[in-house]
PDB file of N, CA and C in Angstrom:
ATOM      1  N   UNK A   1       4.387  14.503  -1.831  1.00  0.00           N
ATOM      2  CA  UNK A   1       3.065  14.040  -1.468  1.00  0.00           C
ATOM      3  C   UNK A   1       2.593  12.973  -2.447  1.00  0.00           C
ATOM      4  N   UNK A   2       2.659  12.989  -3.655  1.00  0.00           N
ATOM      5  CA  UNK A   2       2.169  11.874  -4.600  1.00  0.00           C
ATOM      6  C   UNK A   2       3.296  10.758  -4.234  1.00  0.00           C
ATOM      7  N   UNK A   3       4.501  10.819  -4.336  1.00  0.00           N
ATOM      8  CA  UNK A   3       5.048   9.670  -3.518  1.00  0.00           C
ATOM      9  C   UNK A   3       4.404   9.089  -2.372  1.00  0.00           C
ATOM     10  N   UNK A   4       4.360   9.799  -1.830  1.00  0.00           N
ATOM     11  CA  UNK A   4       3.539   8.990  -0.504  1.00  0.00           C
ATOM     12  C   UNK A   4       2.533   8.560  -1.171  1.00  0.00           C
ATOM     13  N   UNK A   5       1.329   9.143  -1.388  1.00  0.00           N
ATOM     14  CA  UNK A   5       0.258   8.381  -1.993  1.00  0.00           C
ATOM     15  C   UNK A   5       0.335   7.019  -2.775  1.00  0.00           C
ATOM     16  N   UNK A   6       1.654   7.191  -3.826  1.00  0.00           N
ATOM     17  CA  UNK A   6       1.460   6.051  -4.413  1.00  0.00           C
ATOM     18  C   UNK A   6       1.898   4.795  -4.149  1.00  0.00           C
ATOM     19  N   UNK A   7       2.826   4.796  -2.686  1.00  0.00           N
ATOM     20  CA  UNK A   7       3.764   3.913  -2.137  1.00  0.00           C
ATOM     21  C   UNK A   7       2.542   3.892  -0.881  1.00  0.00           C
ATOM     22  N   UNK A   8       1.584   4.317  -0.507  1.00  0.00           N
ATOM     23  CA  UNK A   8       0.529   3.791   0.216  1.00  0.00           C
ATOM     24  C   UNK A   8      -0.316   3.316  -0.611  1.00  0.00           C
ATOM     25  N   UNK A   9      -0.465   3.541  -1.690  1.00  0.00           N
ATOM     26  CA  UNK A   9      -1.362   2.773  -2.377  1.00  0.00           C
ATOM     27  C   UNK A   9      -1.130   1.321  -2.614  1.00  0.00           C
ATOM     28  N   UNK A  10      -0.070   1.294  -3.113  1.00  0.00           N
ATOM     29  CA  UNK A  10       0.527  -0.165  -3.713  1.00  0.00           C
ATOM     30  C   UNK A  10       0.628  -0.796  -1.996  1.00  0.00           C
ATOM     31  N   UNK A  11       1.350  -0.200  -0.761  1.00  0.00           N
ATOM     32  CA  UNK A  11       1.313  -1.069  -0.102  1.00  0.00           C
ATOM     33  C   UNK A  11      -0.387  -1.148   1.149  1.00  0.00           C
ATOM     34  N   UNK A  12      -0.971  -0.304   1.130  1.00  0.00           N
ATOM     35  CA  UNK A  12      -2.366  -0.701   1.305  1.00  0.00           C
ATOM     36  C   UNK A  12      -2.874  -1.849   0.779  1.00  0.00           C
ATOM     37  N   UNK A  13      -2.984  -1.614  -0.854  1.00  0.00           N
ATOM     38  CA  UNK A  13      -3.352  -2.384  -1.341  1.00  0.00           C
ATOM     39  C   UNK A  13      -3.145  -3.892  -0.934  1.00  0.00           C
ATOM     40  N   UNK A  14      -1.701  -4.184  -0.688  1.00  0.00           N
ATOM     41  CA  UNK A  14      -0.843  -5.901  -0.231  1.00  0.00           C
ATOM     42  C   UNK A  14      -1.782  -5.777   1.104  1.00  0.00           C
ATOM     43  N   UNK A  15      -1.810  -4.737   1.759  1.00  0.00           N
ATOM     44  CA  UNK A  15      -2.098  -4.966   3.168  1.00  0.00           C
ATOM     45  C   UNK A  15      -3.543  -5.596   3.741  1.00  0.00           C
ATOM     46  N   UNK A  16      -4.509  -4.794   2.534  1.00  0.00           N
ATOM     47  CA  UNK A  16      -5.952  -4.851   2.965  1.00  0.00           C
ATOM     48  C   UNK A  16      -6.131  -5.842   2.019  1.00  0.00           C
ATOM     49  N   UNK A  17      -5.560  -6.402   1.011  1.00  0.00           N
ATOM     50  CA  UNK A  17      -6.334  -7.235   0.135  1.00  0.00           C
ATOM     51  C   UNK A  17      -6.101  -8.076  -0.130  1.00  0.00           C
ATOM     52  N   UNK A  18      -5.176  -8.436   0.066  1.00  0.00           N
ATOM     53  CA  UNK A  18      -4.929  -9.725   0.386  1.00  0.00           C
ATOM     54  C   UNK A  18      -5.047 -10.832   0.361  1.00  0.00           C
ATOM     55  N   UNK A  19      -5.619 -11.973   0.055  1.00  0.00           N
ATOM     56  CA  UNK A  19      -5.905 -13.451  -0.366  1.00  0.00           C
ATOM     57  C   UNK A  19      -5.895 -13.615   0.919  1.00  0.00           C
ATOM     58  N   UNK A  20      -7.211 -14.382   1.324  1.00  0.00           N
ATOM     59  CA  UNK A  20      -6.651 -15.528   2.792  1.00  0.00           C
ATOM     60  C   UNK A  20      -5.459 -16.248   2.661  1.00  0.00           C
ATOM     61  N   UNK A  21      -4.590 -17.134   1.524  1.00  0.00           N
ATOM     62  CA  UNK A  21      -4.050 -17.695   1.119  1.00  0.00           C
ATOM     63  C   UNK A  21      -2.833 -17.034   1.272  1.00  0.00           C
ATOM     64  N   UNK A  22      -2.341 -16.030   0.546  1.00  0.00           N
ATOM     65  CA  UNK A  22      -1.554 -14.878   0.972  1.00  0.00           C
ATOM     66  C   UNK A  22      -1.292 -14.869   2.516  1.00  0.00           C
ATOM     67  N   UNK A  23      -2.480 -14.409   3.214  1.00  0.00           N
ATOM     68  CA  UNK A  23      -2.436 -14.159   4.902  1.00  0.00           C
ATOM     69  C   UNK A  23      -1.781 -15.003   5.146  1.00  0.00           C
ATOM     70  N   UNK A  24      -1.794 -16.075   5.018  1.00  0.00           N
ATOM     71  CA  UNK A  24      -1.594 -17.203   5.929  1.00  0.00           C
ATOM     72  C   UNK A  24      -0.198 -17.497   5.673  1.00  0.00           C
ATOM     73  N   UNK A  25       0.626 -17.148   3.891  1.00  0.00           N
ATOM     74  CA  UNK A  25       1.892 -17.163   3.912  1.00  0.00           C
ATOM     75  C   UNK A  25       2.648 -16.245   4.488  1.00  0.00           C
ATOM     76  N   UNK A  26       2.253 -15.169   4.465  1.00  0.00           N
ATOM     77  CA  UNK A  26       3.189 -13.976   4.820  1.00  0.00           C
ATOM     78  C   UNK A  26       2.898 -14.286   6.215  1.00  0.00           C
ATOM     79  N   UNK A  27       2.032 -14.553   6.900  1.00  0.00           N
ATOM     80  CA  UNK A  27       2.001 -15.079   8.376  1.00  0.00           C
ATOM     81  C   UNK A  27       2.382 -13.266   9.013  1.00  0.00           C
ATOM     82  N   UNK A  28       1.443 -12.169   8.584  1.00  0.00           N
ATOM     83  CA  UNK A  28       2.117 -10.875   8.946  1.00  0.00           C
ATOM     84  C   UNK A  28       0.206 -11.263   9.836  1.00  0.00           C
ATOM     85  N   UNK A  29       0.670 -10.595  11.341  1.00  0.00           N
ATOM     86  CA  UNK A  29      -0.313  -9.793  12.485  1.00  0.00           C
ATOM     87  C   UNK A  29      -1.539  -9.286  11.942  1.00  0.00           C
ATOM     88  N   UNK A  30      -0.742  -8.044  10.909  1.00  0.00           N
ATOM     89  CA  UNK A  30      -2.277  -7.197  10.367  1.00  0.00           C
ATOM     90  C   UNK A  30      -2.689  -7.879   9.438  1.00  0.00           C
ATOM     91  N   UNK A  31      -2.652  -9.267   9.186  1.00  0.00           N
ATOM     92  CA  UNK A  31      -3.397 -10.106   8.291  1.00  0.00           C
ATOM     93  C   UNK A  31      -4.657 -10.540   8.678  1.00  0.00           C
ATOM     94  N   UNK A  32      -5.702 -10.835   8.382  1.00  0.00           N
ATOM     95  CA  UNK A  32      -6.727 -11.565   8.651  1.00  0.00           C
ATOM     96  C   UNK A  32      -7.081 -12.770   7.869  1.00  0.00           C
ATOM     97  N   UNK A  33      -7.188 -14.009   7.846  1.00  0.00           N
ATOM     98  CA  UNK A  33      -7.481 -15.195   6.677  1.00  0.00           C
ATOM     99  C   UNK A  33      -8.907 -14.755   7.003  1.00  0.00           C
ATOM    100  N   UNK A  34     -10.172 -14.239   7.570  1.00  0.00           N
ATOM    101  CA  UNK A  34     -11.374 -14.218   7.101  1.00  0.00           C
ATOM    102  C   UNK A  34     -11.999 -12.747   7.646  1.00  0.00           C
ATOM    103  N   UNK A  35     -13.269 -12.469   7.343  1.00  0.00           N
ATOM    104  CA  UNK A  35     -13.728 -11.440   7.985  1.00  0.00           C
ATOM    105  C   UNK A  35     -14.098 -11.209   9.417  1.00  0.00           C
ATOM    106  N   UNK A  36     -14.504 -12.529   9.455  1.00  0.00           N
ATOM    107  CA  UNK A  36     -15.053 -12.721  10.853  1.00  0.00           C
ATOM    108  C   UNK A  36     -13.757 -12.779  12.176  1.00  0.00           C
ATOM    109  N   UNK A  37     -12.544 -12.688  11.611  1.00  0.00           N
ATOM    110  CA  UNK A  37     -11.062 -12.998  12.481  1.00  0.00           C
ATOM    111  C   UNK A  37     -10.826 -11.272  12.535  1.00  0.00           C
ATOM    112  N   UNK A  38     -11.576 -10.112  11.925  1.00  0.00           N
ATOM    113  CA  UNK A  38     -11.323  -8.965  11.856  1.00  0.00           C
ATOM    114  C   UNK A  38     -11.183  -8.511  13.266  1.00  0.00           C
ATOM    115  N   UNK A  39     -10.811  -7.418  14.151  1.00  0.00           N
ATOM    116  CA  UNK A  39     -11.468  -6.964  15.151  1.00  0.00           C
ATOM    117  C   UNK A  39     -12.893  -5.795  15.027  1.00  0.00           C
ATOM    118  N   UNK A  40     -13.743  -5.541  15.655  1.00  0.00           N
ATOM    119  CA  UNK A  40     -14.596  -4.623  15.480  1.00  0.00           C
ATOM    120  C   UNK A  40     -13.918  -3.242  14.969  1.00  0.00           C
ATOM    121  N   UNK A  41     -12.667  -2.540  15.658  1.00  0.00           N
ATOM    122  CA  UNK A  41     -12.254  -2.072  15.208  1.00  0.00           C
ATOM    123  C   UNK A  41     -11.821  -2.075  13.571  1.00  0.00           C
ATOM    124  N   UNK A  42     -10.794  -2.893  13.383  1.00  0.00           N
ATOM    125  CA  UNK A  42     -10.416  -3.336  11.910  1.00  0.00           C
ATOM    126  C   UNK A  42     -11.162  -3.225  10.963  1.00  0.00           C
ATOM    127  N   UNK A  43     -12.877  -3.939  11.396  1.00  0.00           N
ATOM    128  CA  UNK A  43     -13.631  -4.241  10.346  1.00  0.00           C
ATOM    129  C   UNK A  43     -13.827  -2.453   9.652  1.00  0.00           C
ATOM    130  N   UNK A  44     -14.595  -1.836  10.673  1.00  0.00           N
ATOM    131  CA  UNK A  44     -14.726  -0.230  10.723  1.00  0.00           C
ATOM    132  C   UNK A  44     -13.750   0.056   9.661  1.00  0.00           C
ATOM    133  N   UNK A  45     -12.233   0.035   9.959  1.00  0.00           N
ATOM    134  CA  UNK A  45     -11.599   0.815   9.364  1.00  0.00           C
ATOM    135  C   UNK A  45     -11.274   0.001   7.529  1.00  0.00           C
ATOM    136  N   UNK A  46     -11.691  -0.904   7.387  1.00  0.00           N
ATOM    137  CA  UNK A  46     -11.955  -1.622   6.226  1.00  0.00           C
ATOM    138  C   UNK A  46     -13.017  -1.063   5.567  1.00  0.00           C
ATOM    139  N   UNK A  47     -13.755  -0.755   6.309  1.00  0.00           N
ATOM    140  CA  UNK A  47     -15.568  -0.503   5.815  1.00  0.00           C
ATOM    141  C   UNK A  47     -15.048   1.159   5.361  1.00  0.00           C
ATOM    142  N   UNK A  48     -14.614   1.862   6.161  1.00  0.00           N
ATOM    143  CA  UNK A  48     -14.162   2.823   5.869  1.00  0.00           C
ATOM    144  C   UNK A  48     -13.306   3.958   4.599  1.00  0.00           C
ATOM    145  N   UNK A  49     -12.044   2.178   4.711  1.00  0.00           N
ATOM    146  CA  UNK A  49     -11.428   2.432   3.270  1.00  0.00           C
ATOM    147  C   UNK A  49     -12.259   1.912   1.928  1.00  0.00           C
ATOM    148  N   UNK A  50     -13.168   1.344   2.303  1.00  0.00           N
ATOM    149  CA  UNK A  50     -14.038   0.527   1.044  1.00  0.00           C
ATOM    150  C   UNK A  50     -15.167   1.450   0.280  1.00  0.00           C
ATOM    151  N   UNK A  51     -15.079   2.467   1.627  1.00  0.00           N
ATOM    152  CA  UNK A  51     -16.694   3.688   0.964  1.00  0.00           C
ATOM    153  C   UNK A  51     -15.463   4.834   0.685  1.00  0.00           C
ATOM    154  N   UNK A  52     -14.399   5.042   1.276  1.00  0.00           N
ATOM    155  CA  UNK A  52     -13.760   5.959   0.630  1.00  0.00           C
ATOM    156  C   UNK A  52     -13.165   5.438  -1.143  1.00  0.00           C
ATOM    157  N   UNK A  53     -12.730   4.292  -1.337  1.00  0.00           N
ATOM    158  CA  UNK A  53     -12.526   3.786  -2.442  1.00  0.00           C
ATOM    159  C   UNK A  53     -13.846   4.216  -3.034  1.00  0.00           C
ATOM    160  N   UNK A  54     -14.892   3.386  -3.155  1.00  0.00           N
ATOM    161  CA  UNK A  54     -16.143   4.004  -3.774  1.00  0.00           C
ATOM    162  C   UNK A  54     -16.769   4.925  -4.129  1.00  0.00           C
ATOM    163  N   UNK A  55     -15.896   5.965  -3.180  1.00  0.00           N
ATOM    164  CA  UNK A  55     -16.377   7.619  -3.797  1.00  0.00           C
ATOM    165  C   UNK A  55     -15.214   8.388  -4.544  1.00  0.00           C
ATOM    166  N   UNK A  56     -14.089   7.669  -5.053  1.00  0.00           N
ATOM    167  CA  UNK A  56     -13.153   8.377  -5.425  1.00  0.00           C
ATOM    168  C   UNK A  56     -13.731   8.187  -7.191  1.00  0.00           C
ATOM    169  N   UNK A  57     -13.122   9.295  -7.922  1.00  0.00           N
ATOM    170  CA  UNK A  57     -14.135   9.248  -9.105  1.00  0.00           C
ATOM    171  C   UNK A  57     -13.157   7.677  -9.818  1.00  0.00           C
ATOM    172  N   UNK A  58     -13.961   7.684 -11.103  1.00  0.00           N
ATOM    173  CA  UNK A  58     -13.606   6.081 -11.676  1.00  0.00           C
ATOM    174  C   UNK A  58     -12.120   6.138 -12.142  1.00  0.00           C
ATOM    175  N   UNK A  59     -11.365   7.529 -12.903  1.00  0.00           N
ATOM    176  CA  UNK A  59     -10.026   7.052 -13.121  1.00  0.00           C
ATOM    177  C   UNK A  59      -9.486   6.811 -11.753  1.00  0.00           C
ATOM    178  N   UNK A  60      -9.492   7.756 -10.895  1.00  0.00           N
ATOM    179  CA  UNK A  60      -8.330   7.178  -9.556  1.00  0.00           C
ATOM    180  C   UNK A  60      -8.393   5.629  -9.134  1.00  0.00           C
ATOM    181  N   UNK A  61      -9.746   5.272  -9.302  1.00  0.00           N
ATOM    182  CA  UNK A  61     -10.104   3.727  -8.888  1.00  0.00           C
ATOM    183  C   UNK A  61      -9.640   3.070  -9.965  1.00  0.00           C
ATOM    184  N   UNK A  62      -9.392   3.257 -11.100  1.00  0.00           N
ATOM    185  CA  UNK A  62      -9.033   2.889 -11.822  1.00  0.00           C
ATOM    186  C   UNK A  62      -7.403   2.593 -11.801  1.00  0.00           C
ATOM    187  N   UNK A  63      -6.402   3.687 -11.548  1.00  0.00           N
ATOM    188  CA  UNK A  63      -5.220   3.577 -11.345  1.00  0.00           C
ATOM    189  C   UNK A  63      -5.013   3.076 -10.068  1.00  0.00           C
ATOM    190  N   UNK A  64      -5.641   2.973  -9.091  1.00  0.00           N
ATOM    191  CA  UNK A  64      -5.432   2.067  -7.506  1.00  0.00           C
ATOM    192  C   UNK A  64      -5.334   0.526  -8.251  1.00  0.00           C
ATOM    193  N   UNK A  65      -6.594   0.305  -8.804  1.00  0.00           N
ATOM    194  CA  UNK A  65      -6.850  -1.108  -8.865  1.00  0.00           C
ATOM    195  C   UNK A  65      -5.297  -1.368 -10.314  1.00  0.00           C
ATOM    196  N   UNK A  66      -4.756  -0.791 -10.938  1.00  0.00           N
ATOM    197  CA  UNK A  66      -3.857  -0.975 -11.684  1.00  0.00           C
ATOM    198  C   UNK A  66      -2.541  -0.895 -10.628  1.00  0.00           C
ATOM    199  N   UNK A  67      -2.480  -0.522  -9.415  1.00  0.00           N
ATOM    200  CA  UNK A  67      -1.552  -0.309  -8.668  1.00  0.00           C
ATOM    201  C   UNK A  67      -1.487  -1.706  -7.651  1.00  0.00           C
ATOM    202  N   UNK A  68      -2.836  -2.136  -7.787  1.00  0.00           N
ATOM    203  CA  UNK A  68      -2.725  -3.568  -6.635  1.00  0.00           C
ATOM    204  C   UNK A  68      -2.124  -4.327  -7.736  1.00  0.00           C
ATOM    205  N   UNK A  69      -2.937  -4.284  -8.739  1.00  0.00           N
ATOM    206  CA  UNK A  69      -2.277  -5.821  -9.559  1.00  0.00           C
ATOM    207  C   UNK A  69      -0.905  -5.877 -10.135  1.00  0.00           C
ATOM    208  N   UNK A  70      -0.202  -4.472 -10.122  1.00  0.00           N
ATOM    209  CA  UNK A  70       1.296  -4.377 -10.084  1.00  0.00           C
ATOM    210  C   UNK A  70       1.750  -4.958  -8.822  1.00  0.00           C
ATOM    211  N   UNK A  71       1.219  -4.941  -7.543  1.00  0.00           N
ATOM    212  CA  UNK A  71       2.040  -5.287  -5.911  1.00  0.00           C
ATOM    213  C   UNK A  71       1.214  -6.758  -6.199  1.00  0.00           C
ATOM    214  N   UNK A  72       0.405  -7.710  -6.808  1.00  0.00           N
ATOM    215  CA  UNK A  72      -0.128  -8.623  -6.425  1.00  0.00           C
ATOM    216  C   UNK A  72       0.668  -9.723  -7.847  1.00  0.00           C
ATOM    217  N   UNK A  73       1.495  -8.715  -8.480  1.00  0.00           N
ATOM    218  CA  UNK A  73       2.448  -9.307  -9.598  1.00  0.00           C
ATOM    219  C   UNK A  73       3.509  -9.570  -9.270  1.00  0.00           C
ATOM    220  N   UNK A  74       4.120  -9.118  -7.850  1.00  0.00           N
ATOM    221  CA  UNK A  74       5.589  -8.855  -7.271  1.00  0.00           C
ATOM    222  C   UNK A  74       5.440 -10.397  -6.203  1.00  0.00           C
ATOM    223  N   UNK A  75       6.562 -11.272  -6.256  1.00  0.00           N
ATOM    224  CA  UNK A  75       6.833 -12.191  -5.635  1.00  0.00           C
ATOM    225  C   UNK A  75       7.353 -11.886  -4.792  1.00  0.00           C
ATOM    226  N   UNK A  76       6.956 -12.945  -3.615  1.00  0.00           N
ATOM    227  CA  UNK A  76       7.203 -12.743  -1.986  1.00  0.00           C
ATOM    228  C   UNK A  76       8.616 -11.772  -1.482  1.00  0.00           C
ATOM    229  N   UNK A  77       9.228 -12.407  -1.965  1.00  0.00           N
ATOM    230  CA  UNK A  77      10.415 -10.917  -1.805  1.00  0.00           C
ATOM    231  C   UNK A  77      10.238  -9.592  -2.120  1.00  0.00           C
ATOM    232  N   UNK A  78      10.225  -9.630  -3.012  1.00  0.00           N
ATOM    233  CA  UNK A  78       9.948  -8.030  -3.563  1.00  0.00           C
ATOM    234  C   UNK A  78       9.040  -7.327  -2.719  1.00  0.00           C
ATOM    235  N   UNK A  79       7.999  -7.927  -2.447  1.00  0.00           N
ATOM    236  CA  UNK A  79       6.597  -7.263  -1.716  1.00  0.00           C
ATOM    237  C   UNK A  79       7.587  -6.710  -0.166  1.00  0.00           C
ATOM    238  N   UNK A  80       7.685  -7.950   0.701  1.00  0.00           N
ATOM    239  CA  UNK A  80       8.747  -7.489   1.786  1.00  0.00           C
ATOM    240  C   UNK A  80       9.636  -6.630   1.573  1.00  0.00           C
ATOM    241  N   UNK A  81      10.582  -6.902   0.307  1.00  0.00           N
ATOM    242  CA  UNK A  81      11.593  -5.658   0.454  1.00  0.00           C
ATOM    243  C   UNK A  81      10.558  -4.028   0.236  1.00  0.00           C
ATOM    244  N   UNK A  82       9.547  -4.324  -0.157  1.00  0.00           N
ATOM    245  CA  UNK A  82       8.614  -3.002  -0.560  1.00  0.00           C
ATOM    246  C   UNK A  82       8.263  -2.604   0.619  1.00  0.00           C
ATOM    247  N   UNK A  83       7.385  -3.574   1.584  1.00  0.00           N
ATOM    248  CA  UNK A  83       7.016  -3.439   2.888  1.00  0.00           C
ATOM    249  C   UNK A  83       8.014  -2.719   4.135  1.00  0.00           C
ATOM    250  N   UNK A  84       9.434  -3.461   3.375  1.00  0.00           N
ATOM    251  CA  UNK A  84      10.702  -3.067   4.612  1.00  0.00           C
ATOM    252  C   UNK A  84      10.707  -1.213   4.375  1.00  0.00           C
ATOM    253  N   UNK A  85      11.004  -1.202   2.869  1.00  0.00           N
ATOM    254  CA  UNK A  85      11.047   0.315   2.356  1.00  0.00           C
ATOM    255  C   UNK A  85       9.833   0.930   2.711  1.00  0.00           C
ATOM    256  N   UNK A  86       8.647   0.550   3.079  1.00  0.00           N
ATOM    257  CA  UNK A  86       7.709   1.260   3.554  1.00  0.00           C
ATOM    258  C   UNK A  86       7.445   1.974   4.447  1.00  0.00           C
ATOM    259  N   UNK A  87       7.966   0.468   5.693  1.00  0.00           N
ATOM    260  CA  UNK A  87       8.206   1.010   7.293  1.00  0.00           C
ATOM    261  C   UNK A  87       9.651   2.330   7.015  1.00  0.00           C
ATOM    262  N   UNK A  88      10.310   1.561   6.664  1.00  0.00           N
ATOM    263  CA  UNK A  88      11.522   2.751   7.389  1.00  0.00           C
ATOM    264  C   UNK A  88      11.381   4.135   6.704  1.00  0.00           C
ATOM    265  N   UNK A  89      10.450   4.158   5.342  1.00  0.00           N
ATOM    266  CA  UNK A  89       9.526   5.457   5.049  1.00  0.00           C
ATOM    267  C   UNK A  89       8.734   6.381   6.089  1.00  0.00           C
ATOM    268  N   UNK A  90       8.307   5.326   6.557  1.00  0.00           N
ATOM    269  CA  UNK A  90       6.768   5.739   7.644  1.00  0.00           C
ATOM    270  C   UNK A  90       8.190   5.844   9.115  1.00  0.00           C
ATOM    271  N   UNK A  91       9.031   5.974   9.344  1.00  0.00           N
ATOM    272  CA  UNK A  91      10.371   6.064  10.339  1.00  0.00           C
ATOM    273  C   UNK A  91      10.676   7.362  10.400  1.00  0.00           C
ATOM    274  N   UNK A  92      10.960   7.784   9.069  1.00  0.00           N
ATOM    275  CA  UNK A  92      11.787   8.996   8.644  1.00  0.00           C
ATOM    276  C   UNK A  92      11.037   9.832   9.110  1.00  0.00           C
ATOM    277  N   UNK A  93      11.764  10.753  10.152  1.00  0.00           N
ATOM    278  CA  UNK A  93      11.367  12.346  10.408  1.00  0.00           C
ATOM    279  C   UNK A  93      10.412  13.482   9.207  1.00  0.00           C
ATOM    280  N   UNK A  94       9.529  13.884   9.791  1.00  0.00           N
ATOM    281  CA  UNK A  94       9.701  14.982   8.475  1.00  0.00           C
ATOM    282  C   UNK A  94      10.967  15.784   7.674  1.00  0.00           C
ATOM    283  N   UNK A  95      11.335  16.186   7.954  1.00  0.00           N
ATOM    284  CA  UNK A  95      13.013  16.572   7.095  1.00  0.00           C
ATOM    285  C   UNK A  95      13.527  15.609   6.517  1.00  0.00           C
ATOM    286  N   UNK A  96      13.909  14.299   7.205  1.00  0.00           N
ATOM    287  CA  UNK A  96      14.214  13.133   5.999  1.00  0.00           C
ATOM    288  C   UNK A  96      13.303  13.000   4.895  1.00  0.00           C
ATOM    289  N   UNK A  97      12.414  12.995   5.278  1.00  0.00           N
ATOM    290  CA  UNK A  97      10.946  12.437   4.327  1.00  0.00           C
ATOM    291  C   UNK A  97      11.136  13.604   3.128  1.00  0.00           C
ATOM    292  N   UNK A  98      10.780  14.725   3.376  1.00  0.00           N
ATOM    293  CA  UNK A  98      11.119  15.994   2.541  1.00  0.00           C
ATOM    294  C   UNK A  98      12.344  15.696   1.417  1.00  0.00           C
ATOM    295  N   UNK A  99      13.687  15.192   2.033  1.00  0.00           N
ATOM    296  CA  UNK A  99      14.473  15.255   1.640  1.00  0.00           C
ATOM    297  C   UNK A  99      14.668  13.578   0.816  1.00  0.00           C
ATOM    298  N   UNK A 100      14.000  13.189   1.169  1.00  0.00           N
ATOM    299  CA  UNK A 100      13.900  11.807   0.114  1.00  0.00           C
ATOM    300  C   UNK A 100      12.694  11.980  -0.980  1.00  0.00           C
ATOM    301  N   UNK A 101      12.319  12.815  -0.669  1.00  0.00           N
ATOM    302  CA  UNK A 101      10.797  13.006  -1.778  1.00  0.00           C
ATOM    303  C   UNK A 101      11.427  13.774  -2.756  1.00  0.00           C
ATOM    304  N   UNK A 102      12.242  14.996  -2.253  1.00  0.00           N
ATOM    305  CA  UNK A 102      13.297  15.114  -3.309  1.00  0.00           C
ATOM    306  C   UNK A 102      14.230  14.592  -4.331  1.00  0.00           C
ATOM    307  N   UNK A 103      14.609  13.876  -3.414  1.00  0.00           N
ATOM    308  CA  UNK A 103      15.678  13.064  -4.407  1.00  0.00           C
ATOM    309  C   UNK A 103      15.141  11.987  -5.199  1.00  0.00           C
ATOM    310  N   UNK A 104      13.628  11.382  -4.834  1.00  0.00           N
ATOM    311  CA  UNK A 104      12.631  10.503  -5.722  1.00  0.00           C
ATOM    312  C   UNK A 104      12.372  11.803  -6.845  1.00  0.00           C
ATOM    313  N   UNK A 105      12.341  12.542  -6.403  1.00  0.00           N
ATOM    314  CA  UNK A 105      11.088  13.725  -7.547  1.00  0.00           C
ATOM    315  C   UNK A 105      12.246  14.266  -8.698  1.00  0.00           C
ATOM    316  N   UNK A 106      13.466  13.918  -8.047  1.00  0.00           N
ATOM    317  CA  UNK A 106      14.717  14.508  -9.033  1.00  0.00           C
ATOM    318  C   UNK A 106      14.859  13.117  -9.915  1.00  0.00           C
ATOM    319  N   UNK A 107      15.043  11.669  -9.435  1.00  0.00           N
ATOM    320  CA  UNK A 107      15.578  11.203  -9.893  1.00  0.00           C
ATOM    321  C   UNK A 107      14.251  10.700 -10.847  1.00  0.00           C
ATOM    322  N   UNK A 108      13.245  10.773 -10.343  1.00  0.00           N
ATOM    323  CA  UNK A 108      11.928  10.211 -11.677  1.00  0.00           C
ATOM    324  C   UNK A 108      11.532  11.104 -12.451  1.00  0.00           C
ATOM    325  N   UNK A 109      12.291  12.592 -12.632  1.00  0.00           N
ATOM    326  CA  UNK A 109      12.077  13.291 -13.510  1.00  0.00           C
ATOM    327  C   UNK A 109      13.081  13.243 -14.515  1.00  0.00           C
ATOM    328  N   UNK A 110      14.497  12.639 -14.617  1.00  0.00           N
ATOM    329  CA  UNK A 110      15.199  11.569 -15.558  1.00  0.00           C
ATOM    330  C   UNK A 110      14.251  10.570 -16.062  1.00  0.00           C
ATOM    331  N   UNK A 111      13.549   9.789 -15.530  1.00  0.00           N
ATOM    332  CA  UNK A 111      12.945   9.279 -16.084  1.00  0.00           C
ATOM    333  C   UNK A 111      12.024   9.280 -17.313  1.00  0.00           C
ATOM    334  N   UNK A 112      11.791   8.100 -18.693  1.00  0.00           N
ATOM    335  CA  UNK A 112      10.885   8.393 -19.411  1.00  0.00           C
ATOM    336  C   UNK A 112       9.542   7.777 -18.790  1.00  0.00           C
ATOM    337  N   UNK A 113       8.062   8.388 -18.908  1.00  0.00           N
ATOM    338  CA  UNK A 113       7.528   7.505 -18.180  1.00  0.00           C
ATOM    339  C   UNK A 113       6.498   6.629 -19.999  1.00  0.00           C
TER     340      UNK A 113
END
């Protein structure tokens, strides 16, 4: 579960925040270059993630906003190959998913952090 969270975080983050400038390179659908190009829908669910951001206490907002400027540090490749690893994340069955959260949770506990 914190895997997921933090691999939606970082790629939320690319997704919703984006630079008009950005939008317009990555040339990705769920981009918008302004607010007003939002759909009524979209806007909602922006407005949505923006009051849920706002009520999360200050460290978590704190480590989100340290989590965009890590994905807003990653050059155009990297972000895509992140994005590609995202989708075929958001693919995986529950049992795959389980079983890759494992093998993340084994192999980053080798890790020093």
């Amino acid at each position: 579960m914190r895997v997921t969270r933090a691999v939606l975080a970082v790629v939320a983050a690319g997704l919703l925040l984006a630079t008009p400038g950005e939008a317009r390179r990555i040339q990705d659908p769920r981009l918008a270059r302004s607010w007003e190009e939002l759909s009524p829908e979209e806007r909602q669910r922006a407005l949505r993630n923006f009051q849920r951001y706002r009520s999360l206490p200050e460290s978590s907002r704190k480590r989100m906003d340290r989590s965009y400027e890590s994905w807003q540090q990653l050059d155009k490749r990297e972000r895509e190959r992140v994005q590609r690893n995202y989708e075929r994340y958001r693919k995986m069955s529950p049992e795959e998913r389980r079983n890759f959260e494992h093998k993340y949770r084994r192999w980053k506990g080798g890790k020093q952090r």
